[in-house]
C-alpha atoms as a PDB file:
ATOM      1  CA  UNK A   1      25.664  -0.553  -8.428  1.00  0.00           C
ATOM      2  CA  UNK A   2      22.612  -2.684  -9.208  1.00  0.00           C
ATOM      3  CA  UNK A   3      20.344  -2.713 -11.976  1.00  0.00           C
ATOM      4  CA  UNK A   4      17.098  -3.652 -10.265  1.00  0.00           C
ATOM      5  CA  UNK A   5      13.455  -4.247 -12.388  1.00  0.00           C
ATOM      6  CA  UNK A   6      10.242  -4.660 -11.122  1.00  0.00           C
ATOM      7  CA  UNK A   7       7.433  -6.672 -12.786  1.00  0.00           C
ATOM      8  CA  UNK A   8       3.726  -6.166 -12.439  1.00  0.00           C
ATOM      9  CA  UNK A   9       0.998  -5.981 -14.337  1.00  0.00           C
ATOM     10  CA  UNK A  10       0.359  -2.141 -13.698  1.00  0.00           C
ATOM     11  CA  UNK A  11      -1.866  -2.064 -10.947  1.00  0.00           C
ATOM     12  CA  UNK A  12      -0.776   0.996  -8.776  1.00  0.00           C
ATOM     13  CA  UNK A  13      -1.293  -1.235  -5.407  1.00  0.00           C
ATOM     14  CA  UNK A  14       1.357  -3.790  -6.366  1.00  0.00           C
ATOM     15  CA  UNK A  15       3.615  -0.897  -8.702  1.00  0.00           C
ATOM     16  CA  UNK A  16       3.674   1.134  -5.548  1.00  0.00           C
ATOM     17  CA  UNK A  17       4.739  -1.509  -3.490  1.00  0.00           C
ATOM     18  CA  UNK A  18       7.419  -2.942  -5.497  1.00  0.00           C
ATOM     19  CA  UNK A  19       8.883   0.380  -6.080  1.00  0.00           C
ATOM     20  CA  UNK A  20       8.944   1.051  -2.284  1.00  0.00           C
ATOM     21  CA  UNK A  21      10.990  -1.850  -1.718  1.00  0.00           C
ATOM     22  CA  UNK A  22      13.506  -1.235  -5.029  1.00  0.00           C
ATOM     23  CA  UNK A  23      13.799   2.210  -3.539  1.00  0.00           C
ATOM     24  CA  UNK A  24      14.811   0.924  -0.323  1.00  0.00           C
ATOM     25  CA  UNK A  25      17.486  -1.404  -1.812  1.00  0.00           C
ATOM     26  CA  UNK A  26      18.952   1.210  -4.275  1.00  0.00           C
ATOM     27  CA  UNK A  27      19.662   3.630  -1.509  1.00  0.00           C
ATOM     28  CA  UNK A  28      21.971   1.044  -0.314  1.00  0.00           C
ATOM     29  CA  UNK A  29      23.678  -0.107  -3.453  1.00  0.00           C
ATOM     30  CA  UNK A  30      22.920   2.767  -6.017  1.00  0.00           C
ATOM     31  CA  UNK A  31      22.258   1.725  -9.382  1.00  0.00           C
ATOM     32  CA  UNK A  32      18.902   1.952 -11.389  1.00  0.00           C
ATOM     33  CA  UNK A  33      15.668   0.976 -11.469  1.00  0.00           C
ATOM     34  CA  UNK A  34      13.383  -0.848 -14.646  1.00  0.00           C
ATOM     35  CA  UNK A  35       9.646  -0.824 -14.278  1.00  0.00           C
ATOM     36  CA  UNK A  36       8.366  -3.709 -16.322  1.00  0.00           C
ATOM     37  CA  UNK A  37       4.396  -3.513 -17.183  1.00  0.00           C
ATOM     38  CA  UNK A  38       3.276  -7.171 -18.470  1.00  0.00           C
ATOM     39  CA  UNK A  39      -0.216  -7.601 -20.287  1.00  0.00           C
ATOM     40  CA  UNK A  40      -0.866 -10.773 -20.854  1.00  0.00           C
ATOM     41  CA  UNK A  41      -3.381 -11.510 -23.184  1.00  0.00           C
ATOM     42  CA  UNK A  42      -6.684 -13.162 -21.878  1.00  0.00           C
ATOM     43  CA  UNK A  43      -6.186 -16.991 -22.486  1.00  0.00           C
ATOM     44  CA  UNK A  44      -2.860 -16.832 -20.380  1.00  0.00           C
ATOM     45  CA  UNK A  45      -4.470 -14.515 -18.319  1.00  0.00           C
ATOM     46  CA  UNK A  46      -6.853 -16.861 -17.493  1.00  0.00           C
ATOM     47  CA  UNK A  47      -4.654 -19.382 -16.570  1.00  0.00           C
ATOM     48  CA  UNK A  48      -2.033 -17.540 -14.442  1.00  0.00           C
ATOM     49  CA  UNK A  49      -0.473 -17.664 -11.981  1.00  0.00           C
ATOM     50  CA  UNK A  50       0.080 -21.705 -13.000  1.00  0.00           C
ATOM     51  CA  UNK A  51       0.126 -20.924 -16.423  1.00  0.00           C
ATOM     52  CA  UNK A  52       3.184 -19.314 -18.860  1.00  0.00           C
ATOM     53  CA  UNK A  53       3.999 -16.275 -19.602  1.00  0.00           C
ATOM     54  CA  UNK A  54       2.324 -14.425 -22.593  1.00  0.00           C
ATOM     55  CA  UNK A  55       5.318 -15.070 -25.259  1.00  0.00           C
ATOM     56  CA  UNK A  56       4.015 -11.220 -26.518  1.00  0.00           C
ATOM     57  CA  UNK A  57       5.198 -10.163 -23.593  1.00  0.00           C
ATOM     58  CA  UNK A  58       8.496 -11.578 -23.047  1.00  0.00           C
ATOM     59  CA  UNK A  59      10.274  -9.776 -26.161  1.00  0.00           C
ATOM     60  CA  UNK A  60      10.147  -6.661 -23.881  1.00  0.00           C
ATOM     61  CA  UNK A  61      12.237  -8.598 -21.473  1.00  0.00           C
ATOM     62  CA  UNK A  62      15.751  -8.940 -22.607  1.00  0.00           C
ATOM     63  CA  UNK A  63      19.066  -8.370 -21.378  1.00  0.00           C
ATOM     64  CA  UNK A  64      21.522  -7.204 -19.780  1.00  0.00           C
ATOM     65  CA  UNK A  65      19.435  -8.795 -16.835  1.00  0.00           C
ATOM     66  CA  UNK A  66      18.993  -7.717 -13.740  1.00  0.00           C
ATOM     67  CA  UNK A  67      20.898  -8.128 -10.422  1.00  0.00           C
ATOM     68  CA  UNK A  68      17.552  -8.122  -8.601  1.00  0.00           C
ATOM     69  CA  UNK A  69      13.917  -8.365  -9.904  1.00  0.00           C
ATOM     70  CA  UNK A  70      11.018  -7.070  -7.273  1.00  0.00           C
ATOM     71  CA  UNK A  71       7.090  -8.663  -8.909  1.00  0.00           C
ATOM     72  CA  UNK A  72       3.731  -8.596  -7.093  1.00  0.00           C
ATOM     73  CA  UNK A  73       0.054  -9.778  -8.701  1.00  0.00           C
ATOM     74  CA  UNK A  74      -1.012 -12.735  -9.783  1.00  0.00           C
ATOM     75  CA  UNK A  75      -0.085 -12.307 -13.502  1.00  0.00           C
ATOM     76  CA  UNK A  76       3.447 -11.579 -12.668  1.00  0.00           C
ATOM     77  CA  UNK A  77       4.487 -14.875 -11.188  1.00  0.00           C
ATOM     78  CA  UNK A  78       5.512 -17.103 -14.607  1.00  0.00           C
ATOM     79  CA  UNK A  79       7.366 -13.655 -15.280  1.00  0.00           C
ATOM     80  CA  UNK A  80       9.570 -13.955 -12.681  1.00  0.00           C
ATOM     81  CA  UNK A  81      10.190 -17.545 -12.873  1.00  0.00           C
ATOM     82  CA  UNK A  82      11.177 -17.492 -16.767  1.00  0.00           C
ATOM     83  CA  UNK A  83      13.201 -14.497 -15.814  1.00  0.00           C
ATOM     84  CA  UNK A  84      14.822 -16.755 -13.359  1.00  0.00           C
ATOM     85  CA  UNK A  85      15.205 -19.774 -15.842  1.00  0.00           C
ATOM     86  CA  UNK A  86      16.752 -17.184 -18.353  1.00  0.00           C
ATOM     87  CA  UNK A  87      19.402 -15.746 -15.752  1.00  0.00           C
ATOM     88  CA  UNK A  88      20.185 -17.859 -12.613  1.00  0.00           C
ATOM     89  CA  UNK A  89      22.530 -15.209 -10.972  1.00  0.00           C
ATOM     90  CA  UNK A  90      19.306 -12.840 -10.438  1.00  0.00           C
ATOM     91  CA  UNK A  91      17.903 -12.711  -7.310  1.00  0.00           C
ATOM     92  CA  UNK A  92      13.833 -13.061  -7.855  1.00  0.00           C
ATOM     93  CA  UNK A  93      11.601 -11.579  -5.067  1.00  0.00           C
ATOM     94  CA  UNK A  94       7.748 -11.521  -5.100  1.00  0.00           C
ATOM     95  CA  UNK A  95       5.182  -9.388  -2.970  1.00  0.00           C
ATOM     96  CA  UNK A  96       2.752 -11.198  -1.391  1.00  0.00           C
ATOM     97  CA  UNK A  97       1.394 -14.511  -1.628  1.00  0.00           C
ATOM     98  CA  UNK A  98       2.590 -15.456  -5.164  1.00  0.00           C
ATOM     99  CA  UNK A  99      -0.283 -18.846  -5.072  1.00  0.00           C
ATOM    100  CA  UNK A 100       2.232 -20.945  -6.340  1.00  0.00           C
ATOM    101  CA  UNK A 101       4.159 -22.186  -3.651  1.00  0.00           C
ATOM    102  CA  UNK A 102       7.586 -21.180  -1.764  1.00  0.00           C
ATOM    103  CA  UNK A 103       9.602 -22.308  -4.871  1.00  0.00           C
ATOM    104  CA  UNK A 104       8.310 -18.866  -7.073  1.00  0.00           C
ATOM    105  CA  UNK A 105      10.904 -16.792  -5.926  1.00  0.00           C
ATOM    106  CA  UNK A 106      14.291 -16.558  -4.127  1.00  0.00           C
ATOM    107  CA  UNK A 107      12.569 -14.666  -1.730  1.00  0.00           C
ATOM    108  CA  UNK A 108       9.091 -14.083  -0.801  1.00  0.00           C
ATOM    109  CA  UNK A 109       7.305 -11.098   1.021  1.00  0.00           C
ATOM    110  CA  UNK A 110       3.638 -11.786   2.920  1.00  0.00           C
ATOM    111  CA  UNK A 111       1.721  -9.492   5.042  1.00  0.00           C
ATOM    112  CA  UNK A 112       1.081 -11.133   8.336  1.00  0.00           C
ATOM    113  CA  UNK A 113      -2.568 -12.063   8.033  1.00  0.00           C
ATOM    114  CA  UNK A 114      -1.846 -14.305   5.229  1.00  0.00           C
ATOM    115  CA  UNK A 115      -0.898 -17.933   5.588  1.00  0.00           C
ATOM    116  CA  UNK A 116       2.642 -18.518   3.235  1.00  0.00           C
ATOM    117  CA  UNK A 117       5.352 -19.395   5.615  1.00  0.00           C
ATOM    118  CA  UNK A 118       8.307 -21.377   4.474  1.00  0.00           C
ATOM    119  CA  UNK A 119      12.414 -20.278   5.231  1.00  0.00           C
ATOM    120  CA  UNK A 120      12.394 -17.637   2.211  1.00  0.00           C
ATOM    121  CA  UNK A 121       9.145 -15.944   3.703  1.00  0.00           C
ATOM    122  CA  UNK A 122       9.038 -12.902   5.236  1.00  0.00           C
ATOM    123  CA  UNK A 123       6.367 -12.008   6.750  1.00  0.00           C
ATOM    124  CA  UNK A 124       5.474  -8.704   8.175  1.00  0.00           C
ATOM    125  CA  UNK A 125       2.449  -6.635  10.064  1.00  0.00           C
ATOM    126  CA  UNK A 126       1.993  -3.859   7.505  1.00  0.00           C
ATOM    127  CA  UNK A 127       3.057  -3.608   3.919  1.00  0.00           C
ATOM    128  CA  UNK A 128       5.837  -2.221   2.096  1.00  0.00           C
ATOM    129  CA  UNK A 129       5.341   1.621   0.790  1.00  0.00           C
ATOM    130  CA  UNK A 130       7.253   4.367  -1.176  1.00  0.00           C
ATOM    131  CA  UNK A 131       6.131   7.546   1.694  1.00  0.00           C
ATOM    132  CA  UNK A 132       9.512   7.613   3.653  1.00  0.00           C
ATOM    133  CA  UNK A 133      10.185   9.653   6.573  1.00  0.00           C
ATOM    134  CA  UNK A 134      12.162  11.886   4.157  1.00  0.00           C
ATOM    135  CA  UNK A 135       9.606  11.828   1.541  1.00  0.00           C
ATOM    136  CA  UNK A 136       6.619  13.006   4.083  1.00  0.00           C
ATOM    137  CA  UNK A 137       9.377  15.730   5.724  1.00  0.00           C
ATOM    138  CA  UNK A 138       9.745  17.179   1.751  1.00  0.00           C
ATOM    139  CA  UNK A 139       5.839  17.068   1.229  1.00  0.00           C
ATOM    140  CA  UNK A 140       5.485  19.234   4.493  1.00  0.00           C
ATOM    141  CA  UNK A 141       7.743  21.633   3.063  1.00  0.00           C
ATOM    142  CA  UNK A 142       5.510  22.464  -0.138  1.00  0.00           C
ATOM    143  CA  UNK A 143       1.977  21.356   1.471  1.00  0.00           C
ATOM    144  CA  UNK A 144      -0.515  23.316  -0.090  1.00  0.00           C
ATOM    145  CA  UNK A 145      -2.339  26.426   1.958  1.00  0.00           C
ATOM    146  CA  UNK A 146      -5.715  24.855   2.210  1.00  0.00           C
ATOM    147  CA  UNK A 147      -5.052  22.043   4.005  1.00  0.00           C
ATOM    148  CA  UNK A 148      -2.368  23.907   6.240  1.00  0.00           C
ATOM    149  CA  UNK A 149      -4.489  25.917   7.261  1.00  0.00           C
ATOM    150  CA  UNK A 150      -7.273  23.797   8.824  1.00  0.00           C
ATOM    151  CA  UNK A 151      -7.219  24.143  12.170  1.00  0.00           C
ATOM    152  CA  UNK A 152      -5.646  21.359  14.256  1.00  0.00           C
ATOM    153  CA  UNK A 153      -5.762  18.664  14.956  1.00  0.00           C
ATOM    154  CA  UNK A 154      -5.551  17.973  11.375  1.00  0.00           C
ATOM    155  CA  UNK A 155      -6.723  14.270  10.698  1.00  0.00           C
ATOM    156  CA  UNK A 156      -5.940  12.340   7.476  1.00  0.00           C
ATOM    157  CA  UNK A 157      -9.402  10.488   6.038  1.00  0.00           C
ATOM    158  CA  UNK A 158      -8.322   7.766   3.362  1.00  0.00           C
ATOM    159  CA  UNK A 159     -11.387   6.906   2.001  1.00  0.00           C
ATOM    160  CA  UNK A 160     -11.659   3.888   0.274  1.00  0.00           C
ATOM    161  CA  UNK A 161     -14.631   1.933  -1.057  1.00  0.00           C
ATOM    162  CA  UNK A 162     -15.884  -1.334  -2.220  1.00  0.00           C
ATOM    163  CA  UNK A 163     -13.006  -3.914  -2.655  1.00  0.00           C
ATOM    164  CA  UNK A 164     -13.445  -7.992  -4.158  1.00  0.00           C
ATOM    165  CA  UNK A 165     -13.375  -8.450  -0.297  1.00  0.00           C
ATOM    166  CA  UNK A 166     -15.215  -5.767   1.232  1.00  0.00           C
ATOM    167  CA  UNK A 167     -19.113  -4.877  -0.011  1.00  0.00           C
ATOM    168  CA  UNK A 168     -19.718  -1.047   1.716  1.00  0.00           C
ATOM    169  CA  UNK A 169     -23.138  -1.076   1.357  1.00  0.00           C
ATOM    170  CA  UNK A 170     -24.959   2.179   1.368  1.00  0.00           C
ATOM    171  CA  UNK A 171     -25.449   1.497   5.140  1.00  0.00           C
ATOM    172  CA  UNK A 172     -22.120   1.371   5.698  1.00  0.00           C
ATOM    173  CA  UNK A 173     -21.474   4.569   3.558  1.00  0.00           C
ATOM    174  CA  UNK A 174     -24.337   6.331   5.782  1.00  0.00           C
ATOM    175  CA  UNK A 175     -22.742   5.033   9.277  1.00  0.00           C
ATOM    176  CA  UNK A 176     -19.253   6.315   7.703  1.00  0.00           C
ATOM    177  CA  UNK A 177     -19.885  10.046   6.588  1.00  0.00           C
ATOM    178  CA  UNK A 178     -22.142  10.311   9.979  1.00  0.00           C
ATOM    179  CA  UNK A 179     -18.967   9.375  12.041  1.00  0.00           C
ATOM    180  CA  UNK A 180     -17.038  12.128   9.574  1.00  0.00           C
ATOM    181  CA  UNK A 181     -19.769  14.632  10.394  1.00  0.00           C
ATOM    182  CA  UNK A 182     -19.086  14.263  14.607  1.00  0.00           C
ATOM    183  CA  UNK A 183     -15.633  13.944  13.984  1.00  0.00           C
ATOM    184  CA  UNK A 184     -15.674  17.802  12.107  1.00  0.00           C
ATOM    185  CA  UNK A 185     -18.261  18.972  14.967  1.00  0.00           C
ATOM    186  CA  UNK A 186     -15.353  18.326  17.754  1.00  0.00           C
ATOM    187  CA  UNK A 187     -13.483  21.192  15.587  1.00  0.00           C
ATOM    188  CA  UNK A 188     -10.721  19.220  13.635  1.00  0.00           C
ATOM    189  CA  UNK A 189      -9.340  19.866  10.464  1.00  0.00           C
ATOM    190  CA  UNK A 190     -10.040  16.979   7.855  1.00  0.00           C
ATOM    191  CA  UNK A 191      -8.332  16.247   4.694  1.00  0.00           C
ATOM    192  CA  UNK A 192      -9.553  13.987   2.601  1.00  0.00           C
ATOM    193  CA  UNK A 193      -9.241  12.191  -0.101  1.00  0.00           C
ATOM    194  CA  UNK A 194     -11.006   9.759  -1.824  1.00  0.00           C
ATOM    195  CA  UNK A 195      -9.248   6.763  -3.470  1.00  0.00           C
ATOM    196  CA  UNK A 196      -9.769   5.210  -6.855  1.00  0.00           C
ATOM    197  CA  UNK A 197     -12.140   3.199  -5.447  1.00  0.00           C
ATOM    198  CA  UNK A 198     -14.548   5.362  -3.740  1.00  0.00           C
ATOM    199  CA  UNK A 199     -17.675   5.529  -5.906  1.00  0.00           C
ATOM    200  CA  UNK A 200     -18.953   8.873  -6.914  1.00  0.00           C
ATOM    201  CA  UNK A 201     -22.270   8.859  -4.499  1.00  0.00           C
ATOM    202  CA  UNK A 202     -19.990   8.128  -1.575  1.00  0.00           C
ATOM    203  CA  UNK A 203     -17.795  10.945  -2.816  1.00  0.00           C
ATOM    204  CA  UNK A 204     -20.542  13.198  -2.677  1.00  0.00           C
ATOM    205  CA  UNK A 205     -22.221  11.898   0.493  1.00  0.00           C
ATOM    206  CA  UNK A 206     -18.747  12.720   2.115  1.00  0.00           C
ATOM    207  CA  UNK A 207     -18.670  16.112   0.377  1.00  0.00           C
ATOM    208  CA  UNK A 208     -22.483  17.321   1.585  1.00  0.00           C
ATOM    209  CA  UNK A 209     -21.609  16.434   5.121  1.00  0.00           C
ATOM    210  CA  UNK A 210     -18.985  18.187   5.732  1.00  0.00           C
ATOM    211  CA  UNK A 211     -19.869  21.136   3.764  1.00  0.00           C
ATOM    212  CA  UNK A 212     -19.248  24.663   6.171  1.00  0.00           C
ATOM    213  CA  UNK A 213     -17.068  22.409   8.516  1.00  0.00           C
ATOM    214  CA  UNK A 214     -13.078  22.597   8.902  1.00  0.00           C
ATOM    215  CA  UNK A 215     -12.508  20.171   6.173  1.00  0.00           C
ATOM    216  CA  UNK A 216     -10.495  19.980   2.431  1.00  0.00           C
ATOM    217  CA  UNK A 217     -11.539  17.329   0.204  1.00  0.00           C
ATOM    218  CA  UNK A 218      -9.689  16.436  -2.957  1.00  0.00           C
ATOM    219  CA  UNK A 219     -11.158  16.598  -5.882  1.00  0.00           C
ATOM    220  CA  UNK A 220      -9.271  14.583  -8.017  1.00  0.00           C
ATOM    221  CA  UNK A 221      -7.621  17.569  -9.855  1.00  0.00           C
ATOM    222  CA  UNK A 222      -3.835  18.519 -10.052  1.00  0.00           C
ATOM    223  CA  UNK A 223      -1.061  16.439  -8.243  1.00  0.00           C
ATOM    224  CA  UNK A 224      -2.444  14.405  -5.845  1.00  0.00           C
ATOM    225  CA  UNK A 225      -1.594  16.021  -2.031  1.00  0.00           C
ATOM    226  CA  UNK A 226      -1.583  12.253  -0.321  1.00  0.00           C
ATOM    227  CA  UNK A 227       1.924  12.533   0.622  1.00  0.00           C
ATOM    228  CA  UNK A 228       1.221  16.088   2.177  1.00  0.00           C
ATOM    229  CA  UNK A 229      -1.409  14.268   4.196  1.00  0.00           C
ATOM    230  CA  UNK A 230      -0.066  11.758   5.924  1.00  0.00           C
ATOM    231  CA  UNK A 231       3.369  14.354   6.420  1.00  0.00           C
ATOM    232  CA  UNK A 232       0.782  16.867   8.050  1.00  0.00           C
ATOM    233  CA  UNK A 233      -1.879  14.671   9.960  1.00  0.00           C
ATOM    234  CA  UNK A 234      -2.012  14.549  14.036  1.00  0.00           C
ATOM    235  CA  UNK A 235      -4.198  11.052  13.587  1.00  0.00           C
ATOM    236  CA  UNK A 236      -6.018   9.091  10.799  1.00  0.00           C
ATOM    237  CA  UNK A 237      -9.251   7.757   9.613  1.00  0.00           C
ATOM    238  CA  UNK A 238      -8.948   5.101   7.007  1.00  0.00           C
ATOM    239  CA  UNK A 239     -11.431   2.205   5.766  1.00  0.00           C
ATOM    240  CA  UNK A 240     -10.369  -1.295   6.541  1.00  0.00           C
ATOM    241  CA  UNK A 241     -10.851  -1.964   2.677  1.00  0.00           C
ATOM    242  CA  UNK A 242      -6.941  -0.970   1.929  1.00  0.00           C
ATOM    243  CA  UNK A 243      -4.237  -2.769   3.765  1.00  0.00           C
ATOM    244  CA  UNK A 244      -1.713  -0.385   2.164  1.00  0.00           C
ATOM    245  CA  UNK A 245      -3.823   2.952   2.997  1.00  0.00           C
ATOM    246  CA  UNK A 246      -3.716   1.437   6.960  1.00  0.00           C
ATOM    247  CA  UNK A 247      -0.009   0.632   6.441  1.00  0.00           C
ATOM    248  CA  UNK A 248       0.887   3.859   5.455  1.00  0.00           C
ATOM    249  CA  UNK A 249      -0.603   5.401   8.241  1.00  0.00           C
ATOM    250  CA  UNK A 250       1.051   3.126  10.540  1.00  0.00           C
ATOM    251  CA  UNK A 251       4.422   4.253   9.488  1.00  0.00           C
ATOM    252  CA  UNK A 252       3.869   7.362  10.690  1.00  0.00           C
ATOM    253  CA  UNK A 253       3.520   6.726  14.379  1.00  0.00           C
ATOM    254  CA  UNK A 254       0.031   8.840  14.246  1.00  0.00           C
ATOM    255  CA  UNK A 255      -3.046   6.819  15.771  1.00  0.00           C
ATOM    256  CA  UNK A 256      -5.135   5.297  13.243  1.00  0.00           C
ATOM    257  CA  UNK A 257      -8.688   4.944  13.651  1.00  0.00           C
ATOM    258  CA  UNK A 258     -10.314   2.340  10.834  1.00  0.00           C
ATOM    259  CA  UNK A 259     -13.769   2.226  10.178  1.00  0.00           C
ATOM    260  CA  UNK A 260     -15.012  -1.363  10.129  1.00  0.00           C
ATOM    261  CA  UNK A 261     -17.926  -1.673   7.213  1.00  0.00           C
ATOM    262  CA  UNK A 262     -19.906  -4.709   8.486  1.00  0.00           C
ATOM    263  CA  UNK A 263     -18.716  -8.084   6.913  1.00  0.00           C
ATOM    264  CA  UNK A 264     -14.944  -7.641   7.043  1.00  0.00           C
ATOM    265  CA  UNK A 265     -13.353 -11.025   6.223  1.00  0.00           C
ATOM    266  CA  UNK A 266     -11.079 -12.390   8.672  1.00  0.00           C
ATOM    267  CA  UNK A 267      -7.946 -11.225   6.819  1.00  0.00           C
ATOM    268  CA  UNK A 268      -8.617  -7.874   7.284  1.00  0.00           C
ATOM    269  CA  UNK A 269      -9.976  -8.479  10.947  1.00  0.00           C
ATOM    270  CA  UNK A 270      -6.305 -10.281  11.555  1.00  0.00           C
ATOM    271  CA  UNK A 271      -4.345  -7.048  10.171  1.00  0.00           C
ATOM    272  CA  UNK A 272      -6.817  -4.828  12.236  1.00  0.00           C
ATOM    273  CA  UNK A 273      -6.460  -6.983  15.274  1.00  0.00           C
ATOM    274  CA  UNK A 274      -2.621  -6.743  15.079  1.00  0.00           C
ATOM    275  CA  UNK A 275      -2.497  -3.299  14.670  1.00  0.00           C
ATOM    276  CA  UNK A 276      -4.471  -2.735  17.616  1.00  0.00           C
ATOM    277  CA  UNK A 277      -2.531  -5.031  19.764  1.00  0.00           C
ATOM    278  CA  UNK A 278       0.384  -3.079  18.619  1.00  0.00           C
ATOM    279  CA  UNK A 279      -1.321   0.274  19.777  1.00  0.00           C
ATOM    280  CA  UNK A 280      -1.229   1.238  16.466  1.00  0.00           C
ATOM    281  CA  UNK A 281      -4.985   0.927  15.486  1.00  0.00           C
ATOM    282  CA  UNK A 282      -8.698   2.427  17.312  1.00  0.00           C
ATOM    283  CA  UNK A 283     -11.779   1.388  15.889  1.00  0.00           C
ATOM    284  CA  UNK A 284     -13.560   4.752  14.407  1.00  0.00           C
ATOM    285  CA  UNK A 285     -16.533   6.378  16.053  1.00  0.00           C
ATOM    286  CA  UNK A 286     -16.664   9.831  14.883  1.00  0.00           C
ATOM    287  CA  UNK A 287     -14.041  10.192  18.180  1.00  0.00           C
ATOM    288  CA  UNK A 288     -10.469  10.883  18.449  1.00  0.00           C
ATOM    289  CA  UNK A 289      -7.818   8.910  20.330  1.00  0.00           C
ATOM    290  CA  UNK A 290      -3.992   9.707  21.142  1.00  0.00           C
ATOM    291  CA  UNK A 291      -2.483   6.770  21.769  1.00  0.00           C
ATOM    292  CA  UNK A 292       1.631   7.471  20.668  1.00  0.00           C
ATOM    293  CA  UNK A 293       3.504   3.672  19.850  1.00  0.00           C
ATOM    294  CA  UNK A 294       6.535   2.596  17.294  1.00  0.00           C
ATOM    295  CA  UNK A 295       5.937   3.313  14.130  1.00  0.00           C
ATOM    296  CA  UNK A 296       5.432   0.621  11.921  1.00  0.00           C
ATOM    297  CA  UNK A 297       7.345   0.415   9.104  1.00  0.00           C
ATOM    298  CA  UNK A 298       8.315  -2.943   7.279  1.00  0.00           C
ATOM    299  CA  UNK A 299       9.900  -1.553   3.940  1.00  0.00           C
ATOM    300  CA  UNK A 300      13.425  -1.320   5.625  1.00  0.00           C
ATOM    301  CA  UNK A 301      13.112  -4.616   7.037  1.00  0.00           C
ATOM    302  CA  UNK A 302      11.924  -6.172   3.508  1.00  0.00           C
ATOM    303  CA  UNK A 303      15.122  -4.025   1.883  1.00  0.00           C
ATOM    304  CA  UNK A 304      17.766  -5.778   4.661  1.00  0.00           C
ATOM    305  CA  UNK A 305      16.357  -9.017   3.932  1.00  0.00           C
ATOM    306  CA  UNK A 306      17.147  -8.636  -0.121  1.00  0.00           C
ATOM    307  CA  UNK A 307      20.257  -6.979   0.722  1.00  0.00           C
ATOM    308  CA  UNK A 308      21.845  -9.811   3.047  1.00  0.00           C
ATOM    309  CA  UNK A 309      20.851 -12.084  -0.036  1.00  0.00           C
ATOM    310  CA  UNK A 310      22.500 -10.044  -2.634  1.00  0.00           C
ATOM    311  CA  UNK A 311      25.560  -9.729  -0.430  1.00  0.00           C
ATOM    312  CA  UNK A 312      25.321 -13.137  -0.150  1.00  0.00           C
ATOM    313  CA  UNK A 313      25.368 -14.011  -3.390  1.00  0.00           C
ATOM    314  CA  UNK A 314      28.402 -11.922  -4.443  1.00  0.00           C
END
């Protein structure tokens, strides 16, 4: 039995992932799972990842420690290492590059397109994730009746929007919804749904253009029907904004086609480029593609990692 916690700093990106991977691990070992939600106030934000932990913020970290402690985000990383300091016989993982070095954790997660190496990184196509094969089987199950039934093929569109590495200009917006509009013309079902980042005119630009056509669009009310998506879709449009949108989709073994807004920085372009080397990814048109290849999954492979280390270590 393990008593596992994760660290962030609350954003659902890096929550989601670390929870994916502590979800993996506990159905392996059993045992229980400790979100941790730091908030470090603004001078040590400021200075993190190099800098120390908010002492505010450390009196909600106390014993009996953990056998295993997942982080991810910049202002997690002195976290992780004081947690270390405090209890040696944890095993300290971090998600992504941690900016710090090799030394920040026991063991050390990076998506592919990044740079880290070192003999405690992993480092992986796609990202980790919480939708499971048995998770999307149990969303089929109780999808709701609008989006079962559109007619088929039913495509997932994960719309994203402006990221600290990806503009979307209104151009892009305009050639994105027009490739959404031929896409619904060819007689496919479409359900959407807009992420937290999608701005409210590209919201509504999708909405007018595909008003009358086979399509559902979430409108932000209720439980959100994500996981019903991806369990239900034949194929997938997604923006290249959201590694972890595109790594979802991935898993499923469903072609993904990403729309490219113009000025994509190279780390993106490297995780699209692998993806369609794999067979995984098509560049989006407003045209469907079947091309059927190995899912792509690496939240098992992260989990076997942690657990030869914790066996390891007992």
């Amino acid at each position: 039995m393990a008593l596992i916690w994760t660290l962030t700093d609350g954003k659902a990106g890096d929550a989601l992932q670390c929870l994916g991977v502590a979800e993996a691990v506990l159905a392996q070992t059993g045992g229980n799972i400790v979100e941790h939600k730091v908030s470090p106030r603004r001078l040590y934000a400021l200075a993190m990842p190099w800098g120390p932990p908010d002492p505010a913020d450390l009196r909600k970290l106390a014993p009996p420690w953990p056998d295993l402690a997942i982080a991810s985000g910049r202002r997690a990383v002195s976290y992780l290492s004081w947690l270390k300091r405090r209890s040696p016989a944890t095993l300290t993982v971090f998600l992504k590059d941690p900016r710090t070095g090799t030394k920040a954790a026991d063991f050390i997660w990076v998506p592919a397109h990044d740079r880290l190496r070192g003999a405690n990184v992993l480092a992986t196509l796609t990202s980790p994730h919480r939708q499971t094969p048995a998770v999307l089987a149990a969303a089929r199950v109780d999808a709701r009746a609008e989006l079962t039934a559109l007619p088929q093929p039913r495509v997932a569109v994960l719309a994203g929007g402006p990221s600290k590495d990806v503009a979307f200009t209104p151009d892009d917006v305009e050639g994105f919804v027009s490739a959404l509009s031929r896409l619904a013309d060819s007689g496919a079902g479409l359900m959407v749904t807009p992420s937290r980042r999608t701005p409210p005119a590209m919201a509504q630009a999708i909405a007018r253009a595909l008003e009358g056509r086979p399509a559902w669009i979430w409108d932000g009310q209720g439980a959100n029907p994500y996981a019903q998506m991806l369990g239900l879709a034949d194929a997938f449009v997604v923006t290249a904004d959201s590694a972890n949108m595109v790594s979802e989709a991935a898993a499923t073994g469903k072609t993904v086609h990403v729309y490219l807004p113009k000025g994509v920085p190279a780390k993106i372009m490297r995780l699209v480029d692998g993806l369609i080397a794999h067979g995984a990814v098509v560049k989006f048109d407003g045209h469907l593609e079947n091309h059927p290849y190995e899912p792509l999954d690496s939240t098992p492979l992260i989990a076997q990692e942690i657990l030869a280390r914790l066996r390891a270590a007992s």
